[in-house]
PDB file of N, CA and C in Angstrom:
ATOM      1  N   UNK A   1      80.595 122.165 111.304  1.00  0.00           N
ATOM      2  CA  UNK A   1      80.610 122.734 109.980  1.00  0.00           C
ATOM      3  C   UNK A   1      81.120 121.688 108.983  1.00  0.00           C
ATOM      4  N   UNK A   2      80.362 121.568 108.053  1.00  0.00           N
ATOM      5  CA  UNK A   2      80.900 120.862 106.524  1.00  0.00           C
ATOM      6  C   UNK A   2      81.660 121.396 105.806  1.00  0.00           C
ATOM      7  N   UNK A   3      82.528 120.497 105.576  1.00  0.00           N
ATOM      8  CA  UNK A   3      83.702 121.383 104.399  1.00  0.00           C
ATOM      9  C   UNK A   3      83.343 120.324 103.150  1.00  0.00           C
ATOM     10  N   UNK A   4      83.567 121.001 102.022  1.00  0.00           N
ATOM     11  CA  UNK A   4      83.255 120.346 100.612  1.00  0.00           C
ATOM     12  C   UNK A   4      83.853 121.131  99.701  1.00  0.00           C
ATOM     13  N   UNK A   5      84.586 120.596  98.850  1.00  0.00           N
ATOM     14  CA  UNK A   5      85.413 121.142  98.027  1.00  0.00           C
ATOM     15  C   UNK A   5      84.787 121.866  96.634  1.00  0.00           C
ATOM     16  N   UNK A   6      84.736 122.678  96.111  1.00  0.00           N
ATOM     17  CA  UNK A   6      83.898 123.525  95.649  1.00  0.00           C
ATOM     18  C   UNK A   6      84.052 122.998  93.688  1.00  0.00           C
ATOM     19  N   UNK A   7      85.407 122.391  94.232  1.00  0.00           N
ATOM     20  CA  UNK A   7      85.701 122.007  92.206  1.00  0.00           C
ATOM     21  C   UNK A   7      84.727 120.583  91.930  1.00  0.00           C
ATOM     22  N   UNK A   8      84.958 119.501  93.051  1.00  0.00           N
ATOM     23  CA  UNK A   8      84.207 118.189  93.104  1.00  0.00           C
ATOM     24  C   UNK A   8      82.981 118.423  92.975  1.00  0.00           C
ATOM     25  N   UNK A   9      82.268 119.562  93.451  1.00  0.00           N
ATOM     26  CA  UNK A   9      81.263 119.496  94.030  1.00  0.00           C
ATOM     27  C   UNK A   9      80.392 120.948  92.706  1.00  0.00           C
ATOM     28  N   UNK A  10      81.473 120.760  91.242  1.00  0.00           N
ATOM     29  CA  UNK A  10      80.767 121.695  90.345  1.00  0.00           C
ATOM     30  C   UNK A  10      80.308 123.168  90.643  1.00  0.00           C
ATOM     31  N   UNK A  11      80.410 123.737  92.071  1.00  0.00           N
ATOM     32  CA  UNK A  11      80.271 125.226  92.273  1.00  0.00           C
ATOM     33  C   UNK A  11      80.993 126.140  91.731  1.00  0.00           C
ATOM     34  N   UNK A  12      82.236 125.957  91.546  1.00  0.00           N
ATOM     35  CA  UNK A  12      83.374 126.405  90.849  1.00  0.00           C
ATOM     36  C   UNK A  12      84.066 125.689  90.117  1.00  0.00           C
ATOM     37  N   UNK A  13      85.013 127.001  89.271  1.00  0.00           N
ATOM     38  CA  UNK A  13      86.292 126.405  88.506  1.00  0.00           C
ATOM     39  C   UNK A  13      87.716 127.087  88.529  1.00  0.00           C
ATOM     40  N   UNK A  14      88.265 126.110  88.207  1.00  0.00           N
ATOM     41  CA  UNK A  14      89.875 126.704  88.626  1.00  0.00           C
ATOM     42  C   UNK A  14      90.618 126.969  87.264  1.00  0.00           C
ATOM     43  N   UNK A  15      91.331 127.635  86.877  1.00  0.00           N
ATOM     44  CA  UNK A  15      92.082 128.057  85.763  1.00  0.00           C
ATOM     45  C   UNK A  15      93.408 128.147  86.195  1.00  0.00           C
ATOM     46  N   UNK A  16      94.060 127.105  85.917  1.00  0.00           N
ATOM     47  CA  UNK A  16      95.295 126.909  86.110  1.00  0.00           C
ATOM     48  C   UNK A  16      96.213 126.917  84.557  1.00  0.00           C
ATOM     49  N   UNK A  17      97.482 127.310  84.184  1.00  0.00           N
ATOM     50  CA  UNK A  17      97.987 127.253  83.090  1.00  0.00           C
ATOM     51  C   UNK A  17      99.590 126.725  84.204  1.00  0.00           C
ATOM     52  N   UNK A  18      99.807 125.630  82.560  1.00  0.00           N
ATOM     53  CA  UNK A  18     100.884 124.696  82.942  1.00  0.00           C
ATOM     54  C   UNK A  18     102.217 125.534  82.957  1.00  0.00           C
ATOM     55  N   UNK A  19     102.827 124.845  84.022  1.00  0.00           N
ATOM     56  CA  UNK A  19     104.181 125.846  84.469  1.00  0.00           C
ATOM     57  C   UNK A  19     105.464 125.615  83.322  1.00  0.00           C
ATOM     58  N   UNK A  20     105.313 124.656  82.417  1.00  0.00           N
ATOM     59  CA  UNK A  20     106.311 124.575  81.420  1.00  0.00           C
ATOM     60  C   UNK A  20     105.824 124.720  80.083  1.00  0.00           C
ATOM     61  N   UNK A  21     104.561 124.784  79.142  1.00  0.00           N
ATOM     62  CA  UNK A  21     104.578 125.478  78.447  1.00  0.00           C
ATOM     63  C   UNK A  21     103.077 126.504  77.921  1.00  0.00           C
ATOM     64  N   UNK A  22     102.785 126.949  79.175  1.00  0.00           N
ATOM     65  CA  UNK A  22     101.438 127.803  79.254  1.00  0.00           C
ATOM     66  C   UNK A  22     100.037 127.687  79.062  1.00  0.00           C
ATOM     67  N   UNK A  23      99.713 126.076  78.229  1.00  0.00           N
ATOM     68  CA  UNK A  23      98.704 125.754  78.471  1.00  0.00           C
ATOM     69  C   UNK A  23      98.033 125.545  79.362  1.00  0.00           C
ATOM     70  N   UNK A  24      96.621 125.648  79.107  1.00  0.00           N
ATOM     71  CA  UNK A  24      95.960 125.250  80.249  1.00  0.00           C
ATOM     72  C   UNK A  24      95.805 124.263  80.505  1.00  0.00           C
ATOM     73  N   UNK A  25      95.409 123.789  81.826  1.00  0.00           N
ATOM     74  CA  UNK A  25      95.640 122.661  82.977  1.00  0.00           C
ATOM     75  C   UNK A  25      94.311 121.980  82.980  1.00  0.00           C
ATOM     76  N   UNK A  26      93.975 121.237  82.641  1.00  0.00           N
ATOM     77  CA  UNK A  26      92.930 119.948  82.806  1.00  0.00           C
ATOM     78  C   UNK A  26      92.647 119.282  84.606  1.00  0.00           C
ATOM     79  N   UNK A  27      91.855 119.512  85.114  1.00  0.00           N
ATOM     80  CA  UNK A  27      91.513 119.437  86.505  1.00  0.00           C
ATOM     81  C   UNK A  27      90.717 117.995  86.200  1.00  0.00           C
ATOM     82  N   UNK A  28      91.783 116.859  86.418  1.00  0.00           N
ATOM     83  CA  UNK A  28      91.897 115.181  86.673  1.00  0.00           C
ATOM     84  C   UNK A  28      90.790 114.654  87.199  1.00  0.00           C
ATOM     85  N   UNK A  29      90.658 116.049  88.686  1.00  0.00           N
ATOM     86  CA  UNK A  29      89.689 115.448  89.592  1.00  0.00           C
ATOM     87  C   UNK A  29      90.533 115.438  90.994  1.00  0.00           C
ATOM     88  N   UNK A  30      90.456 114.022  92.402  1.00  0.00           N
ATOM     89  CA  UNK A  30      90.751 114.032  93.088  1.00  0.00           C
ATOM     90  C   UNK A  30      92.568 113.391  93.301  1.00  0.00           C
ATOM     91  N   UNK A  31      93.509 113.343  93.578  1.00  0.00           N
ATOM     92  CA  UNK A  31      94.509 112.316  93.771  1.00  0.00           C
ATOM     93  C   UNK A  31      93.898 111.009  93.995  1.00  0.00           C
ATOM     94  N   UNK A  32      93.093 111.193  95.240  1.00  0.00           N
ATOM     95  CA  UNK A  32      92.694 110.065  96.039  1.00  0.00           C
ATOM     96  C   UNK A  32      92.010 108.932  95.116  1.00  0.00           C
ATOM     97  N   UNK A  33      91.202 109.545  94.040  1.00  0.00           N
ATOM     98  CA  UNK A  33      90.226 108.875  93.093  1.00  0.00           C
ATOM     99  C   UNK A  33      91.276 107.767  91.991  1.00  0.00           C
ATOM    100  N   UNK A  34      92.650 107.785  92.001  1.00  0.00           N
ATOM    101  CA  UNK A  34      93.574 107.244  91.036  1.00  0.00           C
ATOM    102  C   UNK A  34      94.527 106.360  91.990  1.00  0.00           C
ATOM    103  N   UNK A  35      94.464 105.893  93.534  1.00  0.00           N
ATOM    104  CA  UNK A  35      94.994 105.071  94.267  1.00  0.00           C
ATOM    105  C   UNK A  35      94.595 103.827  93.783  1.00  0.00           C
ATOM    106  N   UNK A  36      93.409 103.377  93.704  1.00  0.00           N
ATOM    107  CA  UNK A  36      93.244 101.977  93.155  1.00  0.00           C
ATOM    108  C   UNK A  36      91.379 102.140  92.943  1.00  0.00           C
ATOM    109  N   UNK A  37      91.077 100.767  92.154  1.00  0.00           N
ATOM    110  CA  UNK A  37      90.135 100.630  91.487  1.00  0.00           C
ATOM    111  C   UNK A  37      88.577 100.953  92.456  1.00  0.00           C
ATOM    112  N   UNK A  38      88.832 100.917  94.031  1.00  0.00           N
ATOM    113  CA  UNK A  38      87.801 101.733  94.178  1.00  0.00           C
ATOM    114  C   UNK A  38      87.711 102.648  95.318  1.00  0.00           C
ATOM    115  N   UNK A  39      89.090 103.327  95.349  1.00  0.00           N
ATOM    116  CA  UNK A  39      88.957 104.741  96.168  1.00  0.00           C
ATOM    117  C   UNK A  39      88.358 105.728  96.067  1.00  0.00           C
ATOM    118  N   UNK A  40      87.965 105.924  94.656  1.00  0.00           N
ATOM    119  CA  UNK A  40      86.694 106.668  94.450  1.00  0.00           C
ATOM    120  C   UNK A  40      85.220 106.694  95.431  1.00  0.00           C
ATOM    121  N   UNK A  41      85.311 105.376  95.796  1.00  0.00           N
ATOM    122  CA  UNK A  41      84.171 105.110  96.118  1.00  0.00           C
ATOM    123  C   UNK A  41      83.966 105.083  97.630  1.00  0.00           C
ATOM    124  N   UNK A  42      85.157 105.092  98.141  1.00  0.00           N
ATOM    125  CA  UNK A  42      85.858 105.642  99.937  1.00  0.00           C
ATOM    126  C   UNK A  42      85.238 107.058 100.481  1.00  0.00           C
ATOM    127  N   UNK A  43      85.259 106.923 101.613  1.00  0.00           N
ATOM    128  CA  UNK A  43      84.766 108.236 102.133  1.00  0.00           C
ATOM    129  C   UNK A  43      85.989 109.212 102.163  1.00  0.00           C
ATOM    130  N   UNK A  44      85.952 110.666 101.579  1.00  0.00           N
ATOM    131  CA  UNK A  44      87.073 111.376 101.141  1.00  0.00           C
ATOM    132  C   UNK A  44      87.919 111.755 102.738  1.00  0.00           C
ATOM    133  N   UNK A  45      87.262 111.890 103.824  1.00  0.00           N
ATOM    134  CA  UNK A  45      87.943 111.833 105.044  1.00  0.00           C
ATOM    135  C   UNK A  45      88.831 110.926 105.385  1.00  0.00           C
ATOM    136  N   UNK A  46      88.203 109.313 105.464  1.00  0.00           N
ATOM    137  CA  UNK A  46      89.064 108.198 105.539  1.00  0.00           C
ATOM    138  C   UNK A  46      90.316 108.366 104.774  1.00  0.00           C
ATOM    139  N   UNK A  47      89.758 108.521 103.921  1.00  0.00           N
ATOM    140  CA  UNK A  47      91.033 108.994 102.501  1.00  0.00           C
ATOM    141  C   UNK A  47      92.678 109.535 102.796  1.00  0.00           C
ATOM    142  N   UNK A  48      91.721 110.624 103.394  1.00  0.00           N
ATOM    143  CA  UNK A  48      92.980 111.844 103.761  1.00  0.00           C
ATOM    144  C   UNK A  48      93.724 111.131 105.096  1.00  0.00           C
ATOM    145  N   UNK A  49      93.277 110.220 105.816  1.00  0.00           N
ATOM    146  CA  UNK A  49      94.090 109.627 107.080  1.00  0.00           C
ATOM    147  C   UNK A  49      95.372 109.140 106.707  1.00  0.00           C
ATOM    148  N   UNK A  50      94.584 108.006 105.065  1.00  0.00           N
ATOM    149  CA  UNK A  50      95.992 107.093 104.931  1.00  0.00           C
ATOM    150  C   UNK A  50      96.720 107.684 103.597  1.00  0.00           C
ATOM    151  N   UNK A  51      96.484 108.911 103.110  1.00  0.00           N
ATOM    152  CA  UNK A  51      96.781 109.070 101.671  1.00  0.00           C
ATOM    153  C   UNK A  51      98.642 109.494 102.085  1.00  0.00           C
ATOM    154  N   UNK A  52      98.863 109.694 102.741  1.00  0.00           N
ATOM    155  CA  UNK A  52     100.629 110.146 102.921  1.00  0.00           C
ATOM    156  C   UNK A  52     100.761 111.195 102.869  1.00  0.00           C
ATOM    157  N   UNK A  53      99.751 112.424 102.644  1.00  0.00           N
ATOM    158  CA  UNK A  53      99.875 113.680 102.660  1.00  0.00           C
ATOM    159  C   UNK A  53      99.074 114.708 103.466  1.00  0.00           C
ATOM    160  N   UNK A  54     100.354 114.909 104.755  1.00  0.00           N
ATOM    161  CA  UNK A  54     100.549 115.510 105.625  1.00  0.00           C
ATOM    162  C   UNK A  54      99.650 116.818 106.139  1.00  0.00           C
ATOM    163  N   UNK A  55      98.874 116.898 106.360  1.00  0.00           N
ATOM    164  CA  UNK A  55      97.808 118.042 107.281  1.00  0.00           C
ATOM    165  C   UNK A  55      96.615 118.011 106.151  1.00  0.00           C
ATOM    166  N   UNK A  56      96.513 117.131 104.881  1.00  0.00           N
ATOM    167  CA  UNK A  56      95.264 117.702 104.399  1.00  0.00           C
ATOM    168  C   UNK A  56      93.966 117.408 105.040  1.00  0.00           C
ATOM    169  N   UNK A  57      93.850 116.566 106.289  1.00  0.00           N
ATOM    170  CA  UNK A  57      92.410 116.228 106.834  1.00  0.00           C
ATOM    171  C   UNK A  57      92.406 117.606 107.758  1.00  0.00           C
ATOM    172  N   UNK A  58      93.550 118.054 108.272  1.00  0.00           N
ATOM    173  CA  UNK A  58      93.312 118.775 109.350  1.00  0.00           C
ATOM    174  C   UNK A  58      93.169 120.706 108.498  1.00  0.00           C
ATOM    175  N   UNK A  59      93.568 120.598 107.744  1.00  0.00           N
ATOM    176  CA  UNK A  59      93.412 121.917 106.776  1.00  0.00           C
ATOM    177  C   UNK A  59      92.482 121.805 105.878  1.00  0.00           C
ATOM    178  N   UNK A  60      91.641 121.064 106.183  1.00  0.00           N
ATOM    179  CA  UNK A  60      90.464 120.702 104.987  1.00  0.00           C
ATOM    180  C   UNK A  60      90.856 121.050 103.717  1.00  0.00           C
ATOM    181  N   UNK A  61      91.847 120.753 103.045  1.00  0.00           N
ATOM    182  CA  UNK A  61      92.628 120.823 101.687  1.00  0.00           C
ATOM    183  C   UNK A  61      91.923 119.486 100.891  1.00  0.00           C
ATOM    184  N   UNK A  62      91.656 119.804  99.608  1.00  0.00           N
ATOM    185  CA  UNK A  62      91.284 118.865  98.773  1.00  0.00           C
ATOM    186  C   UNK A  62      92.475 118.772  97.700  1.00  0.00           C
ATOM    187  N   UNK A  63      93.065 117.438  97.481  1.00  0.00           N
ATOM    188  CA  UNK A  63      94.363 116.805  96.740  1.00  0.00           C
ATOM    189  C   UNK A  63      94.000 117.076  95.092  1.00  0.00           C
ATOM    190  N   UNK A  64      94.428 118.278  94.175  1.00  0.00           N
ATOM    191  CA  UNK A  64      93.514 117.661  92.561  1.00  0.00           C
ATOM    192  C   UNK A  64      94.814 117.197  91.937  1.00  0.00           C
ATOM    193  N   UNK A  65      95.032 116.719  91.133  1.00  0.00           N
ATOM    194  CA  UNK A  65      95.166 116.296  89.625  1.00  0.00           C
ATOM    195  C   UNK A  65      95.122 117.266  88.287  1.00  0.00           C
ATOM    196  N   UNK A  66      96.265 117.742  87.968  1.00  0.00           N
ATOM    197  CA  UNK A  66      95.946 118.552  86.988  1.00  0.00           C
ATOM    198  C   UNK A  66      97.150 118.033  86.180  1.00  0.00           C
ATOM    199  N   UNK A  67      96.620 118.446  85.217  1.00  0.00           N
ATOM    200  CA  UNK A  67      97.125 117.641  83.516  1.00  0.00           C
ATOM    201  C   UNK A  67      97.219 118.700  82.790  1.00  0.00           C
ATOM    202  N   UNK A  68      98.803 119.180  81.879  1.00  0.00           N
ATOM    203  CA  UNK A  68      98.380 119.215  80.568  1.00  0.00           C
ATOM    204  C   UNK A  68      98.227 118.432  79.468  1.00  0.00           C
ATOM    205  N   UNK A  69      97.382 118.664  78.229  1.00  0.00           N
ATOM    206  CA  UNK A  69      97.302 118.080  76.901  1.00  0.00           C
ATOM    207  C   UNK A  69      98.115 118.187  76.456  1.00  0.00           C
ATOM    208  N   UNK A  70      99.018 119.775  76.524  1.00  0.00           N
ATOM    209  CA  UNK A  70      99.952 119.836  75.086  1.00  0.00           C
ATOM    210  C   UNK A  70     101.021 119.503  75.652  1.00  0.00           C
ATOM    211  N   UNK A  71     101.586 119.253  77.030  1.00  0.00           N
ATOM    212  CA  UNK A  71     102.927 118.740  77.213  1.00  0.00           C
ATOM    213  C   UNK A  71     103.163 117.470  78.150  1.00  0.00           C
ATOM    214  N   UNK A  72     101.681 116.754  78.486  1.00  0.00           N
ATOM    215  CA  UNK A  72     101.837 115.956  79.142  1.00  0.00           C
ATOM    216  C   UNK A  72     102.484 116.648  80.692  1.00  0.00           C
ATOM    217  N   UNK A  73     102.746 117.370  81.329  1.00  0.00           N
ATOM    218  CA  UNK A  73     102.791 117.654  82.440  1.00  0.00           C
ATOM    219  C   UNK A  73     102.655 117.735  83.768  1.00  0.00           C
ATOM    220  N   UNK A  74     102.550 117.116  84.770  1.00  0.00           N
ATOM    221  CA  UNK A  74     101.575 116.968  85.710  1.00  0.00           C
ATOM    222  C   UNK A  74     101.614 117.677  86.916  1.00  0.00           C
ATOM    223  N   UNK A  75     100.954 118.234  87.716  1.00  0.00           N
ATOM    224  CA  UNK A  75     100.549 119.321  88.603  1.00  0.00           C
ATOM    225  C   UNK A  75      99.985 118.410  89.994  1.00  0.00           C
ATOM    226  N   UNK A  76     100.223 118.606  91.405  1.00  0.00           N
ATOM    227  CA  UNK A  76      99.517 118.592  92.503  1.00  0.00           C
ATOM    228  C   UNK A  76      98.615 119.736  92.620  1.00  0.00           C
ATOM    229  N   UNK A  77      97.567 119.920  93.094  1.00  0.00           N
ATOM    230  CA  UNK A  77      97.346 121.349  93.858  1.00  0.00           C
ATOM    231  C   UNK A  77      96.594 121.211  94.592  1.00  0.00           C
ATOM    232  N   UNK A  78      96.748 121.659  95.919  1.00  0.00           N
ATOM    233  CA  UNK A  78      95.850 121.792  97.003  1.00  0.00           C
ATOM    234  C   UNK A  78      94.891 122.753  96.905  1.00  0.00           C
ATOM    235  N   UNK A  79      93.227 122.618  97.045  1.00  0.00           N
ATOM    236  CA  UNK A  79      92.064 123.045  97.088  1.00  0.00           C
ATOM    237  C   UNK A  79      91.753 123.595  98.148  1.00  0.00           C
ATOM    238  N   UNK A  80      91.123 124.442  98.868  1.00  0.00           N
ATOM    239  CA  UNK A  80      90.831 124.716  99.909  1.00  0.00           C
ATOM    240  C   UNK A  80      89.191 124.334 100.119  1.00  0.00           C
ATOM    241  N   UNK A  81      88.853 123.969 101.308  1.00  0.00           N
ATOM    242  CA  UNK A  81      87.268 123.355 101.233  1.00  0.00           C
ATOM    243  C   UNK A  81      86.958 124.055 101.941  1.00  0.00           C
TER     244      UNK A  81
END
């Protein structure tokens, strides 16, 4: 079975609002995609071996990036694939 993350992959969207002052959350994209100039371009499995964070290859969890605008804020959140 293929797992594919449903936000990367434009099927869905996530609505997240920022935990310090209620705006909404800007979805960055991947963690993995902001390691260096071309992890983007890595296979997202390889990724998850060396990224430092603990069961996401084996929980098929996708790493995002979320941002607010109005407070500068920044968010982890695990995706489910």
């Amino acid at each position: 079975m293929m797992h594919i993350c449903e936000l990367c992959n434009g099927l869905s969207a996530l609505s997240e609002y920022c935990k310090v002052c209620g705006y909404e959350l800007s979805d960055m994209g991947k963690v993995s995609d902001y390691f260096d100039d071309y992890s983007a371009y890595m296979e997202i499995d390889e990724l998850k071996l060396e990224n430092g964070i603990s069961n996401d290859y084996v929980q098929h969890m996708c790493t995002h990036f979320f941002y607010c605008q109005r407070c500068q804020h920044e968010e982890i959140k695990f995706i489910k694939e």
